[in-house]
C-alpha atoms as a PDB file:
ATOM      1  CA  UNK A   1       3.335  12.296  22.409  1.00  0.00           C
ATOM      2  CA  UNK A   2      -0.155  12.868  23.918  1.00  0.00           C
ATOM      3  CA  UNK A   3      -1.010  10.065  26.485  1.00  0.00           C
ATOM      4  CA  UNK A   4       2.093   8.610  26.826  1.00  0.00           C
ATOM      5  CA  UNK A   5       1.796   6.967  23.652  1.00  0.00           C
ATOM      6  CA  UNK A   6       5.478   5.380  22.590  1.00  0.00           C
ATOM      7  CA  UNK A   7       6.304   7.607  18.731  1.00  0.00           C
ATOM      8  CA  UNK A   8       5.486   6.116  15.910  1.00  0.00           C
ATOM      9  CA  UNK A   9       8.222   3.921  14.176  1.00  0.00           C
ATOM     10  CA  UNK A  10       8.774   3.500  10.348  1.00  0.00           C
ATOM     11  CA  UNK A  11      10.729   2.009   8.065  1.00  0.00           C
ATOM     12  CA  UNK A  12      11.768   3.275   4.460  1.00  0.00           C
ATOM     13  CA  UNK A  13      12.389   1.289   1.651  1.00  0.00           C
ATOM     14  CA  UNK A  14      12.910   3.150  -1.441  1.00  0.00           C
ATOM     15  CA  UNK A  15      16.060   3.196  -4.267  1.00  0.00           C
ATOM     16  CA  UNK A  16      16.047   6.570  -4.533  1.00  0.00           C
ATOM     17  CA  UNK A  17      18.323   8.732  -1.877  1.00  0.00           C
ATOM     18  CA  UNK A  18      16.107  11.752  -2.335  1.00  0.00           C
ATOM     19  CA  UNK A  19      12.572  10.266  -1.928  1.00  0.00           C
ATOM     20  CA  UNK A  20      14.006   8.391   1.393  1.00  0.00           C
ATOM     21  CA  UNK A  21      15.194  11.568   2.719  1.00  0.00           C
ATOM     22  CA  UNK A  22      12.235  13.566   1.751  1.00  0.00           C
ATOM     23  CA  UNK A  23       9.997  11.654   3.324  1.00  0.00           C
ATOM     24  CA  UNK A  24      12.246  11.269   6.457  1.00  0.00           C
ATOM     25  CA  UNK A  25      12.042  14.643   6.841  1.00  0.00           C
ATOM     26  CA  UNK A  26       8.520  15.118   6.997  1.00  0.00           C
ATOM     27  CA  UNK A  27       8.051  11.987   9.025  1.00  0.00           C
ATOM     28  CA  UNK A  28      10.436  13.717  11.687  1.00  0.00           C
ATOM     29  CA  UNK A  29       9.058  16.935  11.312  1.00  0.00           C
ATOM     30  CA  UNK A  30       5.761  15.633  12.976  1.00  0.00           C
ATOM     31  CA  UNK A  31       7.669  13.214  15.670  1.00  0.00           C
ATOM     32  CA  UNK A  32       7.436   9.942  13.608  1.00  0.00           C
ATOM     33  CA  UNK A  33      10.844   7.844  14.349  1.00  0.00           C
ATOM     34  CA  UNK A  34      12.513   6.410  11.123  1.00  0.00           C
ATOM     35  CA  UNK A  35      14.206   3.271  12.554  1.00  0.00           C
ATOM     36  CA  UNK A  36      16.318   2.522   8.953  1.00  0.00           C
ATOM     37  CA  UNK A  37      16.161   3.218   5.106  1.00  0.00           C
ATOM     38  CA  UNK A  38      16.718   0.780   2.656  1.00  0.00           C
ATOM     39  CA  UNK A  39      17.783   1.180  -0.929  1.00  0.00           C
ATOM     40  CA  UNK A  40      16.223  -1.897  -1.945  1.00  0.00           C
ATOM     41  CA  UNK A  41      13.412  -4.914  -0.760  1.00  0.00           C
ATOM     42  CA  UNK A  42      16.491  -7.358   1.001  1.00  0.00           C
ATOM     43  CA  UNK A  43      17.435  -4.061   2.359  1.00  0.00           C
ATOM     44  CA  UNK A  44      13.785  -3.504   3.939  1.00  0.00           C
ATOM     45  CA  UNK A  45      13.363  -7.055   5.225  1.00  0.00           C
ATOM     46  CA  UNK A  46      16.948  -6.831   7.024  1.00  0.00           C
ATOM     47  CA  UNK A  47      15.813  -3.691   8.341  1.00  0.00           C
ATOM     48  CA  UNK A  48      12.371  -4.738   9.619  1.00  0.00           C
ATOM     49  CA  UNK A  49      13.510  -7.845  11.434  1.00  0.00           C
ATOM     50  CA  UNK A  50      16.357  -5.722  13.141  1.00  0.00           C
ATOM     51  CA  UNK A  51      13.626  -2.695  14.128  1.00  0.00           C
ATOM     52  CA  UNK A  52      10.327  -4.227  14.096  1.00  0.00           C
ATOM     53  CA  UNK A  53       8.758  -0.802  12.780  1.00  0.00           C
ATOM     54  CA  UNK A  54       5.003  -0.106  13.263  1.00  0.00           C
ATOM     55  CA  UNK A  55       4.808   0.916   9.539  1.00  0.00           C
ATOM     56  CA  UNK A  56       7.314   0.150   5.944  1.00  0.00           C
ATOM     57  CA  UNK A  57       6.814   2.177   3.636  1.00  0.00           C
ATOM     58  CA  UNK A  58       7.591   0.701   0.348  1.00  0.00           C
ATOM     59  CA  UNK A  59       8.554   1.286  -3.395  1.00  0.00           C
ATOM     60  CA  UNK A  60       7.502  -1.476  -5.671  1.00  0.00           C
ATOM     61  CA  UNK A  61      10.136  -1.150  -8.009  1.00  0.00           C
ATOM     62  CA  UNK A  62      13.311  -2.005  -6.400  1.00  0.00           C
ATOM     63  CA  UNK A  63      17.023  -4.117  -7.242  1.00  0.00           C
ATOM     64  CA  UNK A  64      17.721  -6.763  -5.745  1.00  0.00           C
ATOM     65  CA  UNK A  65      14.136  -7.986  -4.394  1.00  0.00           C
ATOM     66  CA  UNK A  66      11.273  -5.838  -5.325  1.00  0.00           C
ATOM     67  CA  UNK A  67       8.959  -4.424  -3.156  1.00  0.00           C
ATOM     68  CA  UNK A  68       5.840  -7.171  -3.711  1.00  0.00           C
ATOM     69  CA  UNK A  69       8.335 -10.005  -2.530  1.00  0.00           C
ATOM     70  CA  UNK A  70       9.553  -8.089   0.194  1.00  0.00           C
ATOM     71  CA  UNK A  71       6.099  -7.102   1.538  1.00  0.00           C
ATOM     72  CA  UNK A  72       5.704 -10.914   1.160  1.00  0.00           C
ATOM     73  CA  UNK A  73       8.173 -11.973   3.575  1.00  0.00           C
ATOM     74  CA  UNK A  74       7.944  -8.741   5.743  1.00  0.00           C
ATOM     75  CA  UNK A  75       4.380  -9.939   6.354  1.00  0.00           C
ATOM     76  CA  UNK A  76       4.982 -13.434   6.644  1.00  0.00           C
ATOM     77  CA  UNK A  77       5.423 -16.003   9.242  1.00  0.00           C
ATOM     78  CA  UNK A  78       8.460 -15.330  10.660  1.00  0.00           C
ATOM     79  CA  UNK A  79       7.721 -11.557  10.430  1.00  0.00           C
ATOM     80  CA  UNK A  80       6.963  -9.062  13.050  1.00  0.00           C
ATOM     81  CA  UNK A  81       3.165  -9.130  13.656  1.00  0.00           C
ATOM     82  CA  UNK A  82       3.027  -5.689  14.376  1.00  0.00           C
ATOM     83  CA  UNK A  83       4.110  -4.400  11.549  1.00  0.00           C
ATOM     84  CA  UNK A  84       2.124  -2.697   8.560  1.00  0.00           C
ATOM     85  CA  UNK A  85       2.900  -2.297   4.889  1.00  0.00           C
ATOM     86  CA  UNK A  86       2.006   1.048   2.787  1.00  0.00           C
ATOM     87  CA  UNK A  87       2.663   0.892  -0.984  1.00  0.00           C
ATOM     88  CA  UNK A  88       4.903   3.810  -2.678  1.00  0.00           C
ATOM     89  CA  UNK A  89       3.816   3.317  -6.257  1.00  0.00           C
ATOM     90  CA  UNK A  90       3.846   6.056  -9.411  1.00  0.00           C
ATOM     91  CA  UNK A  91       0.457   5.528 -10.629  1.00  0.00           C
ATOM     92  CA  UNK A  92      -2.784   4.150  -8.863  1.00  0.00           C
ATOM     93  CA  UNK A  93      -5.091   1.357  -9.708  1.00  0.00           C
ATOM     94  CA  UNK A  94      -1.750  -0.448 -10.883  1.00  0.00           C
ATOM     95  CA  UNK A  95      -0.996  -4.330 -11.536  1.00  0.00           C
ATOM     96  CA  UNK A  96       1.928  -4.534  -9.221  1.00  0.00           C
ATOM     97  CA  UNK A  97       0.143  -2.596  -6.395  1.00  0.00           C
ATOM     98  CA  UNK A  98      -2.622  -5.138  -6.490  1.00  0.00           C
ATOM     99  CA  UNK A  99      -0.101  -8.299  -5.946  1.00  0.00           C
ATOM    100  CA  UNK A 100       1.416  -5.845  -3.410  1.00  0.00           C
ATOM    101  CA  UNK A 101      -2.135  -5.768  -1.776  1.00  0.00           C
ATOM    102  CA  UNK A 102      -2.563  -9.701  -2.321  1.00  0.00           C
ATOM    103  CA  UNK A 103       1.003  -9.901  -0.619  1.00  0.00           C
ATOM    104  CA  UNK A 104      -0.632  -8.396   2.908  1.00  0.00           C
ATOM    105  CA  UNK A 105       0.186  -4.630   2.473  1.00  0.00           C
ATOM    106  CA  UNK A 106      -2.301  -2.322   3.946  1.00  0.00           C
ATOM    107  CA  UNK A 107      -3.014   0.047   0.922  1.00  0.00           C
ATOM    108  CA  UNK A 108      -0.705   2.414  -0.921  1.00  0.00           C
ATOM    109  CA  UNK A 109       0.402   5.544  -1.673  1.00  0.00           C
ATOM    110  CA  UNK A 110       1.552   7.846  -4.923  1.00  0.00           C
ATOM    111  CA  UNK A 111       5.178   9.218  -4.570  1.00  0.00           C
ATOM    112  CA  UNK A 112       3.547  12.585  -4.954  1.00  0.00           C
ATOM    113  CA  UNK A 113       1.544  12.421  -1.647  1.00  0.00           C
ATOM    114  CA  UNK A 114       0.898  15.723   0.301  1.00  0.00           C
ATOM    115  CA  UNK A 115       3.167  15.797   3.990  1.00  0.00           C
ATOM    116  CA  UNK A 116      -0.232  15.412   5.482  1.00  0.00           C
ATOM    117  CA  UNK A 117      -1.826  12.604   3.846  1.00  0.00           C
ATOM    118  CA  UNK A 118       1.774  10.525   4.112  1.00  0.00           C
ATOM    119  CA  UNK A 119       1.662  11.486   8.285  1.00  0.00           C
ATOM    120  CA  UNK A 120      -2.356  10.592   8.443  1.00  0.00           C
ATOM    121  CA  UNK A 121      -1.835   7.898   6.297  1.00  0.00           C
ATOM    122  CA  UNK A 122       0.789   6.077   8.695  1.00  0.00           C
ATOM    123  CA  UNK A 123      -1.179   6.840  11.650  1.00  0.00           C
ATOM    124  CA  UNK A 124      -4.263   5.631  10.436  1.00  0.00           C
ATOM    125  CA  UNK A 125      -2.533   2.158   9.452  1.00  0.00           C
ATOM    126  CA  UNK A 126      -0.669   1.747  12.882  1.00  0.00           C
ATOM    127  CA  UNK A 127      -4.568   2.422  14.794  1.00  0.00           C
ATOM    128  CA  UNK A 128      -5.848  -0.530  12.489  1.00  0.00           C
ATOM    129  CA  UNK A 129      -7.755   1.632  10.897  1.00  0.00           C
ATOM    130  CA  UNK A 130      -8.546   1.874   6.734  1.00  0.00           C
ATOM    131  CA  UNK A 131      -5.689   3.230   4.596  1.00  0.00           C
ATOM    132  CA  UNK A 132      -8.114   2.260   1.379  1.00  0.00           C
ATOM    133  CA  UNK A 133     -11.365   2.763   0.865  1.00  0.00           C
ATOM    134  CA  UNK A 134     -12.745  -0.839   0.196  1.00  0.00           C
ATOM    135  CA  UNK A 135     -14.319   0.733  -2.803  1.00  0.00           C
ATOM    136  CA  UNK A 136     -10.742   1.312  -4.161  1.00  0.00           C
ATOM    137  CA  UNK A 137      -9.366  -1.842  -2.992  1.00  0.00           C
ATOM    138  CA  UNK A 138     -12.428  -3.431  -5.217  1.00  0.00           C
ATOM    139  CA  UNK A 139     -11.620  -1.760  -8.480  1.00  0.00           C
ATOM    140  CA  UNK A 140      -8.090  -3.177  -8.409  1.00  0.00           C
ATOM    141  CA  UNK A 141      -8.941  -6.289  -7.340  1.00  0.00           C
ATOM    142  CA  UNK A 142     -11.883  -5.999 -10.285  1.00  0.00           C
ATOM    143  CA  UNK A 143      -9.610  -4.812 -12.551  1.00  0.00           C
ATOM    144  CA  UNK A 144      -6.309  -7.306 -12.420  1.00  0.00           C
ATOM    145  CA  UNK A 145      -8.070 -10.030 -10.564  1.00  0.00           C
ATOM    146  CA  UNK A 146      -8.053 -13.435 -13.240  1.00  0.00           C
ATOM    147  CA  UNK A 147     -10.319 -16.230 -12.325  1.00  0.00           C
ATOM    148  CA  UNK A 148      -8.185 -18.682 -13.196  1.00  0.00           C
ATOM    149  CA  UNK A 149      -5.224 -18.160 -11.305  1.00  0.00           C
ATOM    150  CA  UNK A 150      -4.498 -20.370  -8.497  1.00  0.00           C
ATOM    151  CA  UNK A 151      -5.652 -19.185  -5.053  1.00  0.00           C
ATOM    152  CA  UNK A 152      -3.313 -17.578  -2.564  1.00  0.00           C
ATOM    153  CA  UNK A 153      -5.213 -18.034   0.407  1.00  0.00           C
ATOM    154  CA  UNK A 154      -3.445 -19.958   3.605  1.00  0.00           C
ATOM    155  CA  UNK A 155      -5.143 -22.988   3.689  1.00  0.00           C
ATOM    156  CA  UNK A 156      -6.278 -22.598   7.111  1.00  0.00           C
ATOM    157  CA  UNK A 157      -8.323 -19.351   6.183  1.00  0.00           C
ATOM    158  CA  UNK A 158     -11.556 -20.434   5.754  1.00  0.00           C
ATOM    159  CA  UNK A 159     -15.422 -19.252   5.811  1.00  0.00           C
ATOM    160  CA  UNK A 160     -16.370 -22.030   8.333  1.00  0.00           C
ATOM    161  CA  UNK A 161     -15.655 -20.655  11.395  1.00  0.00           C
ATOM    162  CA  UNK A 162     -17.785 -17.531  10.257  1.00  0.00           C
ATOM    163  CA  UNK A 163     -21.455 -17.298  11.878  1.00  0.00           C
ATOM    164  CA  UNK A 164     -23.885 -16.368   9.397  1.00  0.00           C
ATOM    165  CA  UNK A 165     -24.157 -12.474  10.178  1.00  0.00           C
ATOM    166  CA  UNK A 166     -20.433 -12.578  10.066  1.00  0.00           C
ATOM    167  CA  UNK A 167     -20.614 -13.999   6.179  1.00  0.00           C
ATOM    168  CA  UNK A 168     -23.179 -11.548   5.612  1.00  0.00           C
ATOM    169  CA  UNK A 169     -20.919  -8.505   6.836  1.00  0.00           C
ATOM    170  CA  UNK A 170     -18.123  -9.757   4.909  1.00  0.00           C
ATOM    171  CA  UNK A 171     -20.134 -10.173   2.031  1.00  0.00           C
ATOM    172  CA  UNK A 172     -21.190  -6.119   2.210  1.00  0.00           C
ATOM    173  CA  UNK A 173     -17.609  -5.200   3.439  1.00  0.00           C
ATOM    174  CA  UNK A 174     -16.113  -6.521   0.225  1.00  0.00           C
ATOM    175  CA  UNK A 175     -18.778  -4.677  -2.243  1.00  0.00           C
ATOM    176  CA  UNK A 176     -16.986  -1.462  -0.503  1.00  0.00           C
ATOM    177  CA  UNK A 177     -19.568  -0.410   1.721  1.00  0.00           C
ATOM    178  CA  UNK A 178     -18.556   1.483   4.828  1.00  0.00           C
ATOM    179  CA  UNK A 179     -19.483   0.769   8.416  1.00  0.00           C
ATOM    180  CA  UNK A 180     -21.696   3.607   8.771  1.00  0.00           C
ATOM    181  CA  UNK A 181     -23.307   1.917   5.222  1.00  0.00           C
ATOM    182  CA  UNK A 182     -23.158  -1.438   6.724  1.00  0.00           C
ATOM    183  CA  UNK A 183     -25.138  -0.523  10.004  1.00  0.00           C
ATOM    184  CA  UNK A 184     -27.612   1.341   7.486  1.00  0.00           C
ATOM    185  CA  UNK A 185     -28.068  -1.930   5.429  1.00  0.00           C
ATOM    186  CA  UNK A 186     -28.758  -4.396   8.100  1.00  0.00           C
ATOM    187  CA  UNK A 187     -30.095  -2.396  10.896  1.00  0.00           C
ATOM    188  CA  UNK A 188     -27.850  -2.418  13.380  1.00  0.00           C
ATOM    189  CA  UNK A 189     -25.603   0.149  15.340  1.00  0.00           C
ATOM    190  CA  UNK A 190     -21.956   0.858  13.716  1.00  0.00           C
ATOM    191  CA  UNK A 191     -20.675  -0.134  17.451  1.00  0.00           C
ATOM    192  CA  UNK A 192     -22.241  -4.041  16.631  1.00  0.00           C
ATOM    193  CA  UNK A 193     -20.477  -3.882  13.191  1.00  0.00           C
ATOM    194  CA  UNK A 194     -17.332  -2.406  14.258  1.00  0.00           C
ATOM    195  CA  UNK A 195     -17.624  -5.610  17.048  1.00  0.00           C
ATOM    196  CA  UNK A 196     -18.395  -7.978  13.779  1.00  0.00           C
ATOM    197  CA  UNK A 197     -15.680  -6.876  11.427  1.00  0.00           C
ATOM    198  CA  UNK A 198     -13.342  -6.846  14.302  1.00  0.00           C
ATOM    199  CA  UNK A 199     -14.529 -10.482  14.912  1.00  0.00           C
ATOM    200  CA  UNK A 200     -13.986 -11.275  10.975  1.00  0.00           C
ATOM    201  CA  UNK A 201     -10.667 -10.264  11.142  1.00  0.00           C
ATOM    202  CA  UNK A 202      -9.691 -12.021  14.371  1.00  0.00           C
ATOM    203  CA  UNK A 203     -11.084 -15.976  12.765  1.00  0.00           C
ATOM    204  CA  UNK A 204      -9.855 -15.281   9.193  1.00  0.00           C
ATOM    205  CA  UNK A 205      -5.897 -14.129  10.620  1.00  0.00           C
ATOM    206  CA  UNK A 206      -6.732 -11.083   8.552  1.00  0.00           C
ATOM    207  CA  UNK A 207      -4.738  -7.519   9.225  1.00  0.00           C
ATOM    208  CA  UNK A 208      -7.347  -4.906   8.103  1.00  0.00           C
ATOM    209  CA  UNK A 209     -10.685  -4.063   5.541  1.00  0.00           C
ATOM    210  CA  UNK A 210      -8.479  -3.846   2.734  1.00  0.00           C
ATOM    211  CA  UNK A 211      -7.299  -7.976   3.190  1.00  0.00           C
ATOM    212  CA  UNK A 212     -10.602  -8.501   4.129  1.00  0.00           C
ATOM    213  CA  UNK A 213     -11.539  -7.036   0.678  1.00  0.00           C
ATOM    214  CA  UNK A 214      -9.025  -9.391  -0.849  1.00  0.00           C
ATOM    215  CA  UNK A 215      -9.392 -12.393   0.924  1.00  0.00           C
ATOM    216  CA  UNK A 216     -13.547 -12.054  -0.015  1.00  0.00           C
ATOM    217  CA  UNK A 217     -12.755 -12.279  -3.738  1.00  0.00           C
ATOM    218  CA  UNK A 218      -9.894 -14.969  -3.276  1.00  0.00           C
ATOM    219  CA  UNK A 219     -11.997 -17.630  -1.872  1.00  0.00           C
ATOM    220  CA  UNK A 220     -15.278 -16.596  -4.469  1.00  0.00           C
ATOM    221  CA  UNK A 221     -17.153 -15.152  -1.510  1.00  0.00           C
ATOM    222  CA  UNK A 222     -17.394 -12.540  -4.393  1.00  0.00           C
ATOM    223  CA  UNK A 223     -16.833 -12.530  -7.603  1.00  0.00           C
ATOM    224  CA  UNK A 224     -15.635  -9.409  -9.938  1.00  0.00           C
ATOM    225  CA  UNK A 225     -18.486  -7.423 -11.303  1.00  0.00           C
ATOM    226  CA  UNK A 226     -20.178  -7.901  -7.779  1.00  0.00           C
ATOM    227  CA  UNK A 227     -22.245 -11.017  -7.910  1.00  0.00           C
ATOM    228  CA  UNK A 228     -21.964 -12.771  -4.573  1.00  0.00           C
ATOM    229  CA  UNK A 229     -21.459 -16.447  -4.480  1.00  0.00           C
ATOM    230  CA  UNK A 230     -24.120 -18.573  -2.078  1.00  0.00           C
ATOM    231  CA  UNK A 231     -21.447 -19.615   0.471  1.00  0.00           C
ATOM    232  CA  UNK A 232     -22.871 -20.209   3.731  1.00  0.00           C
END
């Protein structure tokens, strides 16, 4: 690997024997290290805690424990912080891949991803970077998110500790803007928003933009349909 750099290491997790060797394949062919497979989501959570992965890829449909609860406990507490969830799902702007996303995953996939895209896609979620446009990340939320249900969010996440400008970027960050479109919007170099989203991230406990995303219309920052609450 160029710089020294440690390869990549992934995890698996899908109940069919020729998807998890397909995609092992690939992932080797381009010196990414596939720690374990697992046939179902108990599976993937036995295998994460043993290898502490950098990325899981995940099927939502599973035995045993499905992918959404496994993503759940892969990413919680006790969990490896390091570690980053991707979504194998069938069809896009699904039900089950936004609880996935609510869960702490970092975006998704469909099963019938080019080699490419499924090596730039783990690469760009180990480097912290977007997997999801927010833009994408908004029409699910937009599409299966219910008012009524109860918020998820830990109850130590809050907008308090957020400076105004902060709010503000959050605010655009959630409609699905990008950073270049942020630094447009309010003037300022993408270096000083890259520095303020970082920040965001770091108060809120947050993983990337797409939880960000999430976490924005959780707490009514946002609502669907794009009309921003006055929380200050």
């Amino acid at each position: 690997m160029s710089g020294g750099r440690p390869p990549l290491r992934a995890v698996i997790a899908d109940d069919q024997a020729l998807v998890r060797t397909g995609f092992k394949m690939i992932l080797a062919a381009d010196g990414i290290e596939v720690t374990a497979e697992a046939a179902d989501g108990a599976e993937a959570v036995a295998a994460v805690r043993r290898t502490r992965p950098d990325v899981v890829l995940m099927d939502i449909r599973m035995p045993v424990m499905d992918g959404i609860e496994a993503t759940r406990r892969i990413l919680g507490g006790d969990g490896p912080a390091e570690t980053r969830v991707i979504i194998l799902t069938t069809y896009d702007l699904d039900q089950y891949v936004y609880a996935a996303l609510t869960a702490g995953a970092s975006g998704f996939l469909l099963k019938d991803v080019t080699p490419e895209r499924l090596v730039s896609a783990l690469r760009m979620v180990q480097s912290g970077d977007a997997l999801l446009a927010p833009t994408i990340t908004r029409r699910l939320i937009e599409r299966f998110a219910v008012p009524d249900e109860p918020q998820t969010v830990a109850p130590h996440r809050d907008l308090s500790g957020l400076t105004p400008r902060e709010l503000e970027v959050l605010r655009l960050l959630a409609t699905g803007l990008s950073n270049a479109e942020l630094a447009s919007r309010l003037f300022l170099s993408p270096t000083t928003v890259k520095s303020h989203v970082g920040r965001i991230l770091s108060k809120l406990d947050l993983r990337d933009r797409v939880q960000a995303v999430v976490f924005a219309y959780e707490t009514g920052l946002i609502a669907p349909g794009g009309a921003t609450d006055a929380v200050t």
